[in-house]
Protein backbone atom coordinates (compact mmCIF):
# COMPACT_ATOMS: atom_id res chain seq x y z
CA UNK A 1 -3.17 10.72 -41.08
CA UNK A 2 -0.26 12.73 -39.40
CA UNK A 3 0.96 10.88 -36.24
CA UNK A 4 -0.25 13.37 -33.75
CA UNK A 5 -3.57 12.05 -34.90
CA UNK A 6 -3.30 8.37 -34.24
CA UNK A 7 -5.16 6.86 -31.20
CA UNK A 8 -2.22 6.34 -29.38
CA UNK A 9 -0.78 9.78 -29.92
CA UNK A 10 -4.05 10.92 -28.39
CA UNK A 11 -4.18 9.20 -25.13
CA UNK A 12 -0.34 10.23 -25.00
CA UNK A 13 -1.31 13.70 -25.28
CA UNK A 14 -4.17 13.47 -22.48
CA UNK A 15 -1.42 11.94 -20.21
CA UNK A 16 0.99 14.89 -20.58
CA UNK A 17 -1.59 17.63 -19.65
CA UNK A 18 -0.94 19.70 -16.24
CA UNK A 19 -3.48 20.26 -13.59
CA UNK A 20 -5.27 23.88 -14.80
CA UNK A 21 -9.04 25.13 -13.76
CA UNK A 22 -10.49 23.80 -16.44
CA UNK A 23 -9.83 20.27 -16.14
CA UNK A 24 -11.28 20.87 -12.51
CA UNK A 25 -13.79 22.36 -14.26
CA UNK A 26 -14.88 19.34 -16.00
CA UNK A 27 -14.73 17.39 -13.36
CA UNK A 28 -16.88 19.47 -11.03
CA UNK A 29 -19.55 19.10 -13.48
CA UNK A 30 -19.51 15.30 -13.76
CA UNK A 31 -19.41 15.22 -10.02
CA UNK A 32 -22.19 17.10 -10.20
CA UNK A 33 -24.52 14.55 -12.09
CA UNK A 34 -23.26 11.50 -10.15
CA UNK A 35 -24.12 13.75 -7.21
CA UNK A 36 -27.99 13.63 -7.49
CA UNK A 37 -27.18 9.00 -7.77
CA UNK A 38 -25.50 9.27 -4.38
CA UNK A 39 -28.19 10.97 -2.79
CA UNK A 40 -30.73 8.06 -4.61
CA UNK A 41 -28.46 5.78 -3.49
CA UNK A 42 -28.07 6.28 0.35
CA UNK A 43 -31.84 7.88 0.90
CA UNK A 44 -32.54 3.95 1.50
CA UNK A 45 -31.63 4.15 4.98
CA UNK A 46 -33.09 7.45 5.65
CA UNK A 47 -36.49 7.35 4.11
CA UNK A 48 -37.62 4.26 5.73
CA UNK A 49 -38.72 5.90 8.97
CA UNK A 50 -40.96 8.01 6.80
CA UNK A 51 -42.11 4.72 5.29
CA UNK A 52 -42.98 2.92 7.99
CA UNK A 53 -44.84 6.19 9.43
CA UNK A 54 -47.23 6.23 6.33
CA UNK A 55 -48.31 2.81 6.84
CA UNK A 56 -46.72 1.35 3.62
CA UNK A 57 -43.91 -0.56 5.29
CA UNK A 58 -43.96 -2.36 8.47
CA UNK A 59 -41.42 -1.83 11.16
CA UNK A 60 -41.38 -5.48 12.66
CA UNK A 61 -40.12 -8.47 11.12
CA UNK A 62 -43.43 -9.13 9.04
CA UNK A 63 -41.81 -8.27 5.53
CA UNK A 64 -40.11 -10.13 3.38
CA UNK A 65 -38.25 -13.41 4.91
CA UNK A 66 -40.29 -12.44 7.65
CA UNK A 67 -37.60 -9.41 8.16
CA UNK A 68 -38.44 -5.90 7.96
CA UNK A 69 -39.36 -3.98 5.05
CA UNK A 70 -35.51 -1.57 5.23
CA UNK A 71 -34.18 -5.28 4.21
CA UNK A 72 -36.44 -5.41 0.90
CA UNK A 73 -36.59 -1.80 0.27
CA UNK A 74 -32.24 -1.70 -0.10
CA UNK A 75 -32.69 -5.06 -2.07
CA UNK A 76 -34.84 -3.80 -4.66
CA UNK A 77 -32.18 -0.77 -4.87
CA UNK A 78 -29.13 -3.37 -5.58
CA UNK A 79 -31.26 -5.67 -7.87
CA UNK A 80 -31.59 -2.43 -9.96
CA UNK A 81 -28.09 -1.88 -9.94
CA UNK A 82 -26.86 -5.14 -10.05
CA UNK A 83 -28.95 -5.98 -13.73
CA UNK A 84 -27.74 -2.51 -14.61
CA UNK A 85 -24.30 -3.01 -13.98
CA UNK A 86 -24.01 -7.03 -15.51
CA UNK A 87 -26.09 -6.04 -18.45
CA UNK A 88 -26.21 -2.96 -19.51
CA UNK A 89 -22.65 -1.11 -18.47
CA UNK A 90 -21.76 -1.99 -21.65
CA UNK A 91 -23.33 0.23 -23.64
CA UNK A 92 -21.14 3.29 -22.59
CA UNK A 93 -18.63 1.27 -24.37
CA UNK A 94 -20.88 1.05 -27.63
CA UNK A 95 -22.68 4.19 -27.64
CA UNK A 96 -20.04 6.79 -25.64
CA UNK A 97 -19.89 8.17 -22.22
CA UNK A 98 -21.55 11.32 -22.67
CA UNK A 99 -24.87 10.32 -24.24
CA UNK A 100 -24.84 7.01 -21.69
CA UNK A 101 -24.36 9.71 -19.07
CA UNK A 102 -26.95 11.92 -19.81
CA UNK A 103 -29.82 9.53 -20.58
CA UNK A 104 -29.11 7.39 -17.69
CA UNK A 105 -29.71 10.92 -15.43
CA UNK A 106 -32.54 11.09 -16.83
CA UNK A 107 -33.57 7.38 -16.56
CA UNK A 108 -33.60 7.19 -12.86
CA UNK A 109 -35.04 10.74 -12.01
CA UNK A 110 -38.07 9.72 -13.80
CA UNK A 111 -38.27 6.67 -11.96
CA UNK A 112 -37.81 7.96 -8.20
CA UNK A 113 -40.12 10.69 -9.32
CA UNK A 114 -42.36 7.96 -10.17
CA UNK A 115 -41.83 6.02 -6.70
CA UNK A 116 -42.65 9.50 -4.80
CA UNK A 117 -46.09 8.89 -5.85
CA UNK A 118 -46.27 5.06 -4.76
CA UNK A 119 -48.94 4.27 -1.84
CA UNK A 120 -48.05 0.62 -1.87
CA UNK A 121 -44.83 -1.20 -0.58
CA UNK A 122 -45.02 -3.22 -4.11
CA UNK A 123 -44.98 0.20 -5.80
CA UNK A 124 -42.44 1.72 -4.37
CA UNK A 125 -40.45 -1.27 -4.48
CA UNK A 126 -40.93 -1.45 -7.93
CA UNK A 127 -39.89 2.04 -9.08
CA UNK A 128 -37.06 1.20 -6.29
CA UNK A 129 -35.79 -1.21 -8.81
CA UNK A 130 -36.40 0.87 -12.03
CA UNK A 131 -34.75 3.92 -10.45
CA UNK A 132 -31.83 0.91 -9.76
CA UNK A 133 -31.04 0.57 -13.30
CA UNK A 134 -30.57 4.03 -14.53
CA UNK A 135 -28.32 4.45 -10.89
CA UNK A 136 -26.27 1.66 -12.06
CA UNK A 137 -25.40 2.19 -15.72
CA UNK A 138 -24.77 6.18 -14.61
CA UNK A 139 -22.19 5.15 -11.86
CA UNK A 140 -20.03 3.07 -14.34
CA UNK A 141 -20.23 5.33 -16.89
CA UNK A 142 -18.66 8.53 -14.74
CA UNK A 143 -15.89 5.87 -13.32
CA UNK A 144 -14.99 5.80 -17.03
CA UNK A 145 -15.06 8.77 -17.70
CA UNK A 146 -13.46 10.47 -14.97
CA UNK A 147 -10.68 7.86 -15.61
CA UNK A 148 -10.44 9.10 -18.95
CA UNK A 149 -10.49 12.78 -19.29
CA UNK A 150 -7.95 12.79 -16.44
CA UNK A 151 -4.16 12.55 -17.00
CA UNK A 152 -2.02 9.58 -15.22
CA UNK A 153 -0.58 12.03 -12.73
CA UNK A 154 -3.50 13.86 -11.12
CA UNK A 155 -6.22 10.55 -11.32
CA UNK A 156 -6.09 9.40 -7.89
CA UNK A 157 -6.69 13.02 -6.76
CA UNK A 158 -9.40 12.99 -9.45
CA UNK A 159 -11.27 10.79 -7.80
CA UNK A 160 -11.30 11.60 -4.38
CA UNK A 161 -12.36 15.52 -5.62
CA UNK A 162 -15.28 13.99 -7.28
CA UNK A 163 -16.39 12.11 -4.83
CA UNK A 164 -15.92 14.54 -1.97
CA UNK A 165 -18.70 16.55 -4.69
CA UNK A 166 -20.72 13.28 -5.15
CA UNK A 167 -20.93 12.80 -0.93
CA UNK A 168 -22.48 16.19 -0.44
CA UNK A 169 -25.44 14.68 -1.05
CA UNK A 170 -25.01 12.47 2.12
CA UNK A 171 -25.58 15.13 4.77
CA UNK A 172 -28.08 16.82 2.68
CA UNK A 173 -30.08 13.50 2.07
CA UNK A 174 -29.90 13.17 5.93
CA UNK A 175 -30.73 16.49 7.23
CA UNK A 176 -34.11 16.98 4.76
CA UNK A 177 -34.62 13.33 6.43
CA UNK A 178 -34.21 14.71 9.97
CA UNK A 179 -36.31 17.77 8.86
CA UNK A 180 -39.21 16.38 7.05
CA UNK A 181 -39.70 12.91 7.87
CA UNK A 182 -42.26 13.19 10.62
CA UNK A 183 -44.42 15.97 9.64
CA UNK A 184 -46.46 16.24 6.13
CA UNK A 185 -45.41 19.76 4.70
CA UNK A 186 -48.33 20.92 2.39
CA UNK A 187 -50.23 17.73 3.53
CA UNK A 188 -47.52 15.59 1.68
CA UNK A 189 -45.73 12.90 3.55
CA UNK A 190 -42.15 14.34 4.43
CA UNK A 191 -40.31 10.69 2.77
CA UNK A 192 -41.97 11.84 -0.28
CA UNK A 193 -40.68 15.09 -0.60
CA UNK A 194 -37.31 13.88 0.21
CA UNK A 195 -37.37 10.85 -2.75
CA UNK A 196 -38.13 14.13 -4.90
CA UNK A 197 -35.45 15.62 -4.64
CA UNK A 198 -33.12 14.00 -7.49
CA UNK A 199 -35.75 15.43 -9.88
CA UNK A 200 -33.74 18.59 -10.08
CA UNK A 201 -31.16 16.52 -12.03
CA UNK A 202 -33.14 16.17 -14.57
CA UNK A 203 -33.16 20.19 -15.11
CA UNK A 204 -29.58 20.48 -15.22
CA UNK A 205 -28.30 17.56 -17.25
CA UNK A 206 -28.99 19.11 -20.36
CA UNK A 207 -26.41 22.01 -19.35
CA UNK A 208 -24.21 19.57 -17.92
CA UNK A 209 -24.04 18.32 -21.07
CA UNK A 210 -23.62 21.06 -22.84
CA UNK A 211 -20.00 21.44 -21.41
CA UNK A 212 -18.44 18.49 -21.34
CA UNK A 213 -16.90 16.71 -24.37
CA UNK A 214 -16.99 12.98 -25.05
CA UNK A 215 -14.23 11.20 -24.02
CA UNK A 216 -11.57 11.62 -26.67
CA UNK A 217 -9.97 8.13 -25.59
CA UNK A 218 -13.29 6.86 -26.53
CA UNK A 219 -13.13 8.10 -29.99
CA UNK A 220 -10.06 7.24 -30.88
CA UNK A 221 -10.67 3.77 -30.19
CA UNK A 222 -14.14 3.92 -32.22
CA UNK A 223 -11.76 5.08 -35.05
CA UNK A 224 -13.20 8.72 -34.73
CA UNK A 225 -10.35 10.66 -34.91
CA UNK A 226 -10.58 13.86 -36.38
CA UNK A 227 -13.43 14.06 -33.10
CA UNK A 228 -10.59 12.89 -30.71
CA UNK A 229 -8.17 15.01 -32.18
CA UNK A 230 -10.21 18.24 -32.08
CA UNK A 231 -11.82 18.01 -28.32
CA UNK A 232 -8.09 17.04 -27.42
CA UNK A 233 -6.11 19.79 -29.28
CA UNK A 234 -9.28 22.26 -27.43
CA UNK A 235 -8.29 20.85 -24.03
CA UNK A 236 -4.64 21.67 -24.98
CA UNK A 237 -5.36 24.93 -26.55
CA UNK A 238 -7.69 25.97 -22.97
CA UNK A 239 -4.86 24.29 -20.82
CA UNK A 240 -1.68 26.08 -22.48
CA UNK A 241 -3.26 29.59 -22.12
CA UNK A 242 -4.86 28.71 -18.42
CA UNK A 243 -1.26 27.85 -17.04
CA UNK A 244 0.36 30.34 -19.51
CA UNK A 245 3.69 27.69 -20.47
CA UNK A 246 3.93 25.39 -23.23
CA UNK A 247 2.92 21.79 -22.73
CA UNK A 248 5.23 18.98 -21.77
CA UNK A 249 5.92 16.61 -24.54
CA UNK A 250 3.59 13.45 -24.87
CA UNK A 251 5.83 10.48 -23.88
CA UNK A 252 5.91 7.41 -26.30
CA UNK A 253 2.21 6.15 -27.44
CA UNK A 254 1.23 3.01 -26.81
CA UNK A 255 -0.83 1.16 -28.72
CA UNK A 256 -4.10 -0.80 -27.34
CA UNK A 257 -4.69 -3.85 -29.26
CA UNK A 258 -7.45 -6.17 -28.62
CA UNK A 259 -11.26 -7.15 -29.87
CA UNK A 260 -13.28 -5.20 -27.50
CA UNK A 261 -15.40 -7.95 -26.98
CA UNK A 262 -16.78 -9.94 -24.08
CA UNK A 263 -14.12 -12.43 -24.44
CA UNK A 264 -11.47 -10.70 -24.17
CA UNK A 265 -12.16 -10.17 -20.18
CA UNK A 266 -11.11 -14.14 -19.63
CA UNK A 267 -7.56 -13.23 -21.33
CA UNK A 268 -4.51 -12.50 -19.77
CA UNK A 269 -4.22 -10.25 -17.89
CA UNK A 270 -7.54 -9.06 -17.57
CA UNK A 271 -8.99 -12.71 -16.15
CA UNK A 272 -6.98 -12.83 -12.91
CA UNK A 273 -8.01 -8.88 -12.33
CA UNK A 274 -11.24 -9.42 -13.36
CA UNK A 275 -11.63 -12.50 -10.58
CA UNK A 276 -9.74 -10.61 -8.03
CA UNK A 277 -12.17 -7.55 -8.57
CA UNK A 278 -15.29 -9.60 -8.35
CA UNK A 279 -14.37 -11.20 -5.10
CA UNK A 280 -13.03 -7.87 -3.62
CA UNK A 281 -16.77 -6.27 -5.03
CA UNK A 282 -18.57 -9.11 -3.44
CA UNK A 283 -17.14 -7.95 0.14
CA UNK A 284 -16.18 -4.29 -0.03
CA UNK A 285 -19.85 -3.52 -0.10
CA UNK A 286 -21.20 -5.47 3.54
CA UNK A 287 -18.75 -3.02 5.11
CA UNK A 288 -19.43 0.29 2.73
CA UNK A 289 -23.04 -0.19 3.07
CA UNK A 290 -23.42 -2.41 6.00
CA UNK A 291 -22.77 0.90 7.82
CA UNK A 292 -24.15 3.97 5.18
CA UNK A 293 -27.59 2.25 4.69
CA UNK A 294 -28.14 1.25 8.19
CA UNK A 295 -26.36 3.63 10.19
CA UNK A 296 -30.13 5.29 11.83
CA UNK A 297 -31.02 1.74 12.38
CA UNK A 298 -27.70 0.52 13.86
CA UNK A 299 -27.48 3.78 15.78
CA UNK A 300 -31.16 3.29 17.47
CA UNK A 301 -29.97 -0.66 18.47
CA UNK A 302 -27.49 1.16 20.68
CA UNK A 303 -31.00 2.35 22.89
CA UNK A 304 -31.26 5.55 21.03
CA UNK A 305 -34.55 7.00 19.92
CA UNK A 306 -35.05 6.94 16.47
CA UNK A 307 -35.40 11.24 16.01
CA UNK A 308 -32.09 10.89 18.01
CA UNK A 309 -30.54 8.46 15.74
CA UNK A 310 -31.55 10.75 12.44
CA UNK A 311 -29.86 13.69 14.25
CA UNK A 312 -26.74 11.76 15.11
CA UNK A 313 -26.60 10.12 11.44
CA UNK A 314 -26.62 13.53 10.03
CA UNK A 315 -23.50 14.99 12.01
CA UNK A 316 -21.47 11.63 10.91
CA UNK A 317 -22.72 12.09 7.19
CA UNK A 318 -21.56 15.76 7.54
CA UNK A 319 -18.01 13.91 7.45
CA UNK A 320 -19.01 12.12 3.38
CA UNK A 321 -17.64 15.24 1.45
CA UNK A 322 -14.48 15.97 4.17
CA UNK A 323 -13.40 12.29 3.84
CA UNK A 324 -12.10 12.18 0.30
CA UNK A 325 -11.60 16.16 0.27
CA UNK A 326 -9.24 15.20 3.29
CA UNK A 327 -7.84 12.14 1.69
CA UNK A 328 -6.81 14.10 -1.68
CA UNK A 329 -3.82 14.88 -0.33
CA UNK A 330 -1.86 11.72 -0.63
CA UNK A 331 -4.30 10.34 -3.05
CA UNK A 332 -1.57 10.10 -5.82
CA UNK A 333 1.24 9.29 -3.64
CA UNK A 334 0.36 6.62 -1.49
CA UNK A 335 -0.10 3.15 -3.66
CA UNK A 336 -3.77 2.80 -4.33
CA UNK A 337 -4.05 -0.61 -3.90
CA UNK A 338 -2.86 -0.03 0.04
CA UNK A 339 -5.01 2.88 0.33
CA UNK A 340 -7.56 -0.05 -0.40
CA UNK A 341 -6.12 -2.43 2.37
CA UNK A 342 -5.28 0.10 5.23
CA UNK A 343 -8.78 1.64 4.56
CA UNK A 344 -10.83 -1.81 4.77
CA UNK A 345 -8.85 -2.63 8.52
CA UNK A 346 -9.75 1.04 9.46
CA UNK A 347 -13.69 0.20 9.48
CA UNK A 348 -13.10 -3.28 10.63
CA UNK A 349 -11.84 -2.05 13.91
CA UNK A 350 -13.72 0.51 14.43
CA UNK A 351 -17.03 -0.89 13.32
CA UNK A 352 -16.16 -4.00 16.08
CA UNK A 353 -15.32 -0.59 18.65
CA UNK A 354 -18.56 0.66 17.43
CA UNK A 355 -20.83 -2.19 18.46
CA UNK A 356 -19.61 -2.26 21.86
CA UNK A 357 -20.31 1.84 22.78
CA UNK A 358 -23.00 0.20 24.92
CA UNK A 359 -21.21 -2.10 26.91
CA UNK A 360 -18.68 0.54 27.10
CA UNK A 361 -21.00 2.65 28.34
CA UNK A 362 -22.74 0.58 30.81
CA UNK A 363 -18.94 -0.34 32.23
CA UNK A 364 -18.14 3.45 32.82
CA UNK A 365 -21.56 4.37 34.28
CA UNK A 366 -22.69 6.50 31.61
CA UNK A 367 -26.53 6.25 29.40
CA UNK A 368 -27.66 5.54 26.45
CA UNK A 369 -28.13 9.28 26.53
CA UNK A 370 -25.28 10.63 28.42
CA UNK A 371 -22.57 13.12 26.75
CA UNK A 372 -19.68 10.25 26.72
CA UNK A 373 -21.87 7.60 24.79
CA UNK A 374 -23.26 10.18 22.45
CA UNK A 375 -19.58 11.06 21.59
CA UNK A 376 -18.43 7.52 21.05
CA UNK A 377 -21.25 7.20 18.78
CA UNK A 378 -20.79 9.96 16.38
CA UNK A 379 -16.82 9.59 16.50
CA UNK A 380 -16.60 6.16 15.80
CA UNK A 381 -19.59 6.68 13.22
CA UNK A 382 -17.30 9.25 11.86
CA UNK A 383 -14.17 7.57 11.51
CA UNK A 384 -16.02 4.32 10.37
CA UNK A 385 -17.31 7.02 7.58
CA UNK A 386 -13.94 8.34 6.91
CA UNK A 387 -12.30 4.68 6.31
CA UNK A 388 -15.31 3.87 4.10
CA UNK A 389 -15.12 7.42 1.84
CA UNK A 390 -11.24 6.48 1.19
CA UNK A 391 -12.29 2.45 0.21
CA UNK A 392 -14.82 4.11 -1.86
CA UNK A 393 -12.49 6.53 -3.85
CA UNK A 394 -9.42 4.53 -4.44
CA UNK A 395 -10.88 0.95 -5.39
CA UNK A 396 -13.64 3.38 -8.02
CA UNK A 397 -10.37 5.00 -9.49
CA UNK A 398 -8.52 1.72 -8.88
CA UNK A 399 -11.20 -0.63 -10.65
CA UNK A 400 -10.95 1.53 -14.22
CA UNK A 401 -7.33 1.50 -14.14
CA UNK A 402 -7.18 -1.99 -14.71
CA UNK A 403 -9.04 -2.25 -17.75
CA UNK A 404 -8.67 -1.07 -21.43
CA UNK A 405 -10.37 1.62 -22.92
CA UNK A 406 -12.25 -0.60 -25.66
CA UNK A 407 -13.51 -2.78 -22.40
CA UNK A 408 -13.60 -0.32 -19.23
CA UNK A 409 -17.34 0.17 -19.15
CA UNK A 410 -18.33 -3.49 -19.97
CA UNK A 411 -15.29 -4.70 -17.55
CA UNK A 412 -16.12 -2.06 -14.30
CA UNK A 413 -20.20 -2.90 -14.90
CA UNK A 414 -19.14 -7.03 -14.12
CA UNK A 415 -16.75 -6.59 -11.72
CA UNK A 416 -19.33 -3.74 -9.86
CA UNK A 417 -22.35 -6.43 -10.39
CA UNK A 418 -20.75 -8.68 -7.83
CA UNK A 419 -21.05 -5.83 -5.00
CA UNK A 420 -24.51 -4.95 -6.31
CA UNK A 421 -25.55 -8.72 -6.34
CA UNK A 422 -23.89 -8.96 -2.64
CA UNK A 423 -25.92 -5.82 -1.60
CA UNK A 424 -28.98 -7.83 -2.26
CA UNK A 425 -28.22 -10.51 -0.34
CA UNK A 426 -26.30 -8.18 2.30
CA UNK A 427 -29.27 -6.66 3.48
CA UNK A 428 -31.22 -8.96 4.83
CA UNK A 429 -27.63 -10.57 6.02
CA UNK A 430 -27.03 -7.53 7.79
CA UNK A 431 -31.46 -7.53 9.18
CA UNK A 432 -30.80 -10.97 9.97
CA UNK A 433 -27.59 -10.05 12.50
CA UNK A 434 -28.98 -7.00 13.48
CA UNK A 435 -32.58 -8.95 14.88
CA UNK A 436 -30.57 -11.69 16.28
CA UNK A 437 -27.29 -11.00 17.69
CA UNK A 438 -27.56 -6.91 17.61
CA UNK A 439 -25.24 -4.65 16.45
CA UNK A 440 -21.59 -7.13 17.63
CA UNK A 441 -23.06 -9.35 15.16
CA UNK A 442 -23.38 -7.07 12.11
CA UNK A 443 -19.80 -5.86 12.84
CA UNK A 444 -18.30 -9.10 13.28
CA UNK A 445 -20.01 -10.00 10.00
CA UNK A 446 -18.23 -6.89 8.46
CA UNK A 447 -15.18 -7.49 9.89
CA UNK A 448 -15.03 -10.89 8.21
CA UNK A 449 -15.52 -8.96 4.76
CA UNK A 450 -13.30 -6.62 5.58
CA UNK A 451 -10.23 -9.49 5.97
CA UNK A 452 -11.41 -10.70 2.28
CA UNK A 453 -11.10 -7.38 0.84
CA UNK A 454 -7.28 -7.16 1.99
CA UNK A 455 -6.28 -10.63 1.18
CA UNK A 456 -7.79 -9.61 -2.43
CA UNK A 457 -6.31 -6.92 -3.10
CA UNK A 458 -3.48 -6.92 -0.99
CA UNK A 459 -1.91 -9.88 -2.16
CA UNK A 460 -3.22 -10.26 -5.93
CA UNK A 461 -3.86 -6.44 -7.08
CA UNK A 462 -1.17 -4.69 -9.24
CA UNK A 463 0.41 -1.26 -8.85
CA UNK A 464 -1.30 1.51 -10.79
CA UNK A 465 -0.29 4.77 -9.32
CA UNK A 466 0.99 7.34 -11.97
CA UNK A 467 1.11 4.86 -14.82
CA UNK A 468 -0.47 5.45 -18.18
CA UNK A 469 -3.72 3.53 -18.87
CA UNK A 470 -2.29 1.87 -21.57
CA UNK A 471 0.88 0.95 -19.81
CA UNK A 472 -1.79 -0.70 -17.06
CA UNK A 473 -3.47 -2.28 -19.24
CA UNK A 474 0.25 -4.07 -20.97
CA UNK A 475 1.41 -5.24 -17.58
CA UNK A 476 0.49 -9.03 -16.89
């Protein structure tokens, strides 16, 4: 075996490759799968309304916990991920990132299909969960592979591209939920048409697919490769004639050693990240999704109507795609793990600004419905958005740095089960505030999180910027 053909000569070669259209390319089309999981994901908070309209779920506090059926209905979403994530992550690691990807797609569209048939609130909780799993496993498995296929000095930006394609979803999830939810198009209640909707991945997986290669890291640690060398010697071929210069020399390889088992997460230096990650998880999501899956709700506990609140959720989603789109620009040169921080103190404060647009309001004379509170509303909504999309993209990117390739799946789906397992819990926290002390309460509640996630990261996370995976993955 030559040495441009051993596993560390590989991943050296990745690292060396220049930005060109076709690595865009390939991105654009993973993007494009995760995109139809985002729009499972954050229906939760918009398809409720529609719910409770049909009968099926209740909109007082008679559900679960004697709290109201949005609590249960975004619980039985997280369970799904969270059993997803801590269980079965792993088997992008075993059986590659391109098969996991595609019949995970397929996994949950069958499922949410399945729930847009449900007539009871056990039924569509239980196809919730279902749909949860395939969600779950697919999310991992494009962190991993987006980390990956992407060389050291272009990840960051990576990232925030794909999930500026992933958040498109976000306004459109919104605006059919605006649309559709209170009328019964073709006699068919509107929520169910919108739950639909993430069928359509299921028609273009296969061509999704069709384009994108396994992850040539992957194979070279599976001791495939002549596969590894081939997809990666393509990619160079495609890249050299795209930019029309030779390629930069690979630096040094570096070798990964380890067992690429379980156990190998509780060794230096992986334990202390792994710890750090799981606490961080735990509390990044109250503020991520304290906010995206009950923005209508906390936007109507302000005094506004609930058609009101759909409209003025869908102008602040319209911000999901411009947020890491905007934040791509520094993405690479600004340390991610301070993007992290200076992102989590962003929706602190204005999530505790937020909860007080009332009593603002009420102070300068103005009403619930008047021009100034209605702007204060979808600004702060907006920025809390923006501050959220830029936690989002640098702790995904941030997360799969830390971890070797022979554990990143199995490694990102643990640490990622603590925020899915907090979600669970979360949402009835976040009911529980919300019924008893308003929206100040769920904000102070977030703002508390918020604090953890920069002590977490702030003080214990390493530097990953434009390093090599490998070289990540050596640094104690």
């Amino acid at each position: 075996m030559s040495s441009s053909q051993t596993g560390a000569a590989i991943t050296a070669r990745l690292d060396r490759l220049p930005s060109s259209p076709y690595l865009w390319r390939l991105l654009v089309l993973l993007s494009l799968g995760a995109f139809f999981e985002i729009y499972d994901l954050f229906f939760t908070a918009y398809v409720s309304p529609g719910l409770i309209r049909s009968g099926i779920f209740s909109a007082t506090e008679k559900g679960l916990f004697g709290l109201p059926d949005q609590a249960a209905f975004a619980s039985a979403t997280f369970a799904g991920l969270f059993f997803a994530t801590i269980i079965f992550a792993q088997v992008a690691d075993k059986y590659g990132r391109r098969a996991i990807f595609t019949y995970a797609l397929l996994w949950y569209a069958l499922a949410t299909a399945i729930m847009a048939f449900q007539d009871t609130r056990f039924g569509v909780l239980l196809w919730r969960f279902i749909a949860g799993l395939g969600v779950g496993v697919e999310l991992v498995t494009i962190d991993s592979y987006v980390t990956e296929l992407m060389p050291k000095s272009m990840r960051g930006r990576a990232f925030a591209i794909n999930q500026s394609i992933q958040f498109l979803a976000v306004p459109l999830v919104t605006f059919l939920s605006w649309q559709l939810i209170d009328i019964d198009p073709l006699g068919i209640a509107g929520w169910r048409w919108v739950v639909a909707f993430p069928v359509l991945g299921a028609l273009i997986v296969w061509w999704i697919r069709r384009e994108v290669p396994e992850s040539p890291r992957w194979l070279a640690q599976h001791g495939r490769i002549e596969e590894a060398d081939k997809i990666t010697t393509a990619l160079e071929a495609r890249i050299a004639s795209e930019t029309g210069r030779p390629l930069p020399a690979p630096d040094a390889p570096r070798e990964e050693v380890g067992s690429a088992s379980f156990s190998e997460l509780w060794k230096s230096p992986y334990k202390n990240r792994a710890i750090m990650l799981a606490i961080f998880n735990f509390f990044q999501t109250i503020g991520f999704y304290g906010f995206g899956n009950w923005a209508p709700q906390l936007i109507a506990a302000q005094g506004v109507t609930i058609t009101k609140s759909l409209q003025y959720s869908f102008i602040i989603a319209l911000v999901y795609p411009l947020g890491p789109l905007l934040c791509s620009l520094f993405a690479d040169k600004i340390e991610r793990k301070w993007q992290i921080c200076i992102a989590a103190f962003g929706t602190a404060v204005f999530g505790l600004i937020f909860s007080k647009v009332t009593a603002i309001s009420a102070f300068l004379g103005q009403s619930v419905e008047g021009a100034l509170t209605v702007a204060m509303i979808i600004v702060l909504g907006i920025l809390i958005t923006t501050t959220n999309n830029l936690l989002s993209f640098a702790y995904h990117a941030y997360q799969a740095e830390l971890f070797p390739t022979r554990i990143r799946a199995r490694a990102v789906g643990f640490v990622y089960s603590f925020s899915r397992l907090s979600t669970v819990f979360t949402s009835f926290m976040i009911a529980f505030f919300l019924v008893n002390f308003g929206t100040p309460g769920v904000f102070v509640f977030i703002a508390f999180a918020m604090a953890v996630v920069i002590v977490s990261i702030g003080v214990f996370g390493p530097r990953t910027n434009n390093l090599a995976l490998e070289e990540i993955s050596a640094t104690a």
